[in-house]
C-alpha atoms as a PDB file:
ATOM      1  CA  UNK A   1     -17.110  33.220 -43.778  1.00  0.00           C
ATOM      2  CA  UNK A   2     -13.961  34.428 -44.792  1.00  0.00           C
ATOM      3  CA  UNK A   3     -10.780  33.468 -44.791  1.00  0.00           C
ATOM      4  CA  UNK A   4      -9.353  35.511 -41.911  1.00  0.00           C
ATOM      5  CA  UNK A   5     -11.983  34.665 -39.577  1.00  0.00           C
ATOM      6  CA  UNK A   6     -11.556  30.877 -40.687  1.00  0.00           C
ATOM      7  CA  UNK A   7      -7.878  31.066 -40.054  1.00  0.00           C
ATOM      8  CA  UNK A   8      -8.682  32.861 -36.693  1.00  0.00           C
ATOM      9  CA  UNK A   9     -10.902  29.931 -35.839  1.00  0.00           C
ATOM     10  CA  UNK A  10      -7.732  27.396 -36.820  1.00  0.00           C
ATOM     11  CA  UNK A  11      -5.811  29.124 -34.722  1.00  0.00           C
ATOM     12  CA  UNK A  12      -8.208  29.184 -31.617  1.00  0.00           C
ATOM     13  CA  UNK A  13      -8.609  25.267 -32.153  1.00  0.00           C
ATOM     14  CA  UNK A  14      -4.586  24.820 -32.429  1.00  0.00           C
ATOM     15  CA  UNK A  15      -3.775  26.958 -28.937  1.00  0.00           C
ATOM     16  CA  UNK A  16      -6.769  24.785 -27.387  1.00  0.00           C
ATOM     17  CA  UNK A  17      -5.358  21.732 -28.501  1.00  0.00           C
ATOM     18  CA  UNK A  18      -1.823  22.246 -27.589  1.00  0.00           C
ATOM     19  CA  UNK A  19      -3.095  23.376 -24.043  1.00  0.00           C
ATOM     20  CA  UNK A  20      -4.723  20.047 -23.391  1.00  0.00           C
ATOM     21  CA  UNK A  21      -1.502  17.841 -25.303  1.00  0.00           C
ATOM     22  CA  UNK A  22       0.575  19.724 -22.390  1.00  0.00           C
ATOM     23  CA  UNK A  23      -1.508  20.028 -19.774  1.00  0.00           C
ATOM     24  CA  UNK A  24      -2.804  16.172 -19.488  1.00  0.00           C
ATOM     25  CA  UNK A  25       0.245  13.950 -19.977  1.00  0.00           C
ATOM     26  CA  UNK A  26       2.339  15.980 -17.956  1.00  0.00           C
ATOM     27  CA  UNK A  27      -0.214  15.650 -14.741  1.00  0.00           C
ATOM     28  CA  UNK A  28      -0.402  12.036 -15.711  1.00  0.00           C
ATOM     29  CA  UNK A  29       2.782  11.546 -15.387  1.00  0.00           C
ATOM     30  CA  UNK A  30       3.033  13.740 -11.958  1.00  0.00           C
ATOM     31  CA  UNK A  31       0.296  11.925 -10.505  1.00  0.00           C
ATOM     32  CA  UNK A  32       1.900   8.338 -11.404  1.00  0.00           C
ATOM     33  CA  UNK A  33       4.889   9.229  -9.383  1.00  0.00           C
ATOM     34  CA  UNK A  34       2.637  10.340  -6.670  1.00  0.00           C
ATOM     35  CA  UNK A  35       0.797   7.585  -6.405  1.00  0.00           C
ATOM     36  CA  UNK A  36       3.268   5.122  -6.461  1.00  0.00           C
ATOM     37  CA  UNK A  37       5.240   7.175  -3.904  1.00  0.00           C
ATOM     38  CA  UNK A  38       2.195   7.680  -1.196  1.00  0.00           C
ATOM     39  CA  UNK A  39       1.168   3.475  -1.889  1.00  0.00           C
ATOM     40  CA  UNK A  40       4.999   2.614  -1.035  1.00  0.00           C
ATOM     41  CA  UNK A  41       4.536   5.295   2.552  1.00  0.00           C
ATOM     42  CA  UNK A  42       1.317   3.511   3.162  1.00  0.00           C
ATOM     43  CA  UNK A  43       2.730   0.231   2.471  1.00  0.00           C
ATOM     44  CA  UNK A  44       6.001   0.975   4.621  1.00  0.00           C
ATOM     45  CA  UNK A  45       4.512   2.520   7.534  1.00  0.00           C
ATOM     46  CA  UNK A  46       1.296   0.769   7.280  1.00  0.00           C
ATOM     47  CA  UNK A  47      -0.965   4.509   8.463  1.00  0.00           C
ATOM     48  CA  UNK A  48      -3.975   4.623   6.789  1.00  0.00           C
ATOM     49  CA  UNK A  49      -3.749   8.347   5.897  1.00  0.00           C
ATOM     50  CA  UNK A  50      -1.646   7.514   3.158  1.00  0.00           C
ATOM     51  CA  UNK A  51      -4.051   4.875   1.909  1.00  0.00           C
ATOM     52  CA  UNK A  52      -6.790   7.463   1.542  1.00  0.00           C
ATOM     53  CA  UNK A  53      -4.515   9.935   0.102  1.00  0.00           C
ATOM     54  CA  UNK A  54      -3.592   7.056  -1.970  1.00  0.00           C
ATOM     55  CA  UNK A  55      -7.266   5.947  -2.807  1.00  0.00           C
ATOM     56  CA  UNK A  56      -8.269   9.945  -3.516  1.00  0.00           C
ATOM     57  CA  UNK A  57      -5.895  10.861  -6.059  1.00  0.00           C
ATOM     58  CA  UNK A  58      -6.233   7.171  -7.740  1.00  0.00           C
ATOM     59  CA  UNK A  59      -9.787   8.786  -9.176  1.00  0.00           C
ATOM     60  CA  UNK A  60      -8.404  11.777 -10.698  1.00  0.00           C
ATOM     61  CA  UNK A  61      -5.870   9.990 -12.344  1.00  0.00           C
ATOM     62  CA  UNK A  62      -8.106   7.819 -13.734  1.00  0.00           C
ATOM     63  CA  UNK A  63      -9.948  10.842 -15.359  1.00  0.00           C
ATOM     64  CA  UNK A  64      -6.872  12.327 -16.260  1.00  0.00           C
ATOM     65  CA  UNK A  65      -5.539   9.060 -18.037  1.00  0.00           C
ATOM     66  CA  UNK A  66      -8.670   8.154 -19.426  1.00  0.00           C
ATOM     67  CA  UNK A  67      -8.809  11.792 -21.169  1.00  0.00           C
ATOM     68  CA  UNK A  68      -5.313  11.391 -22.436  1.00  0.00           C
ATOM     69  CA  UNK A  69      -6.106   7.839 -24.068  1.00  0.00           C
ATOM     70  CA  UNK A  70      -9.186   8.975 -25.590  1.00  0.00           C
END
């Protein structure tokens, strides 16, 4: 290999890397707010829409945070 097509590679890794540093914690952090807004509705009002809303976006932050810890 040589070295421009190493420091192509680098590169590639580096633009993938920062895309996932950005793109995780900043939906973890949307989806906390969220959830704790749609679990306050649910708990206010008492519907159960907001419960499953609630209950459905729970999972994929779950994912999202587990991604971001690991």
């Amino acid at each position: 290999m040589d070295s421009s097509s190493v420091a192509e590679l680098s590169r590639w890794q580096f633009a993938i890397t920062a895309i996932f540093h950005m793109t995780f914690p900043a939906l973890t952090v949307g989806l906390s707010v969220l959830l704790a807004v749609t679990y306050t509705v649910y708990v206010r009002t008492g519907n159960p829409l907001y419960l499953q809303i609630f209950r459905f976006w729970k999972k994929i932050f779950a994912v999202g945070f587990g991604l971001g810890v690991r």
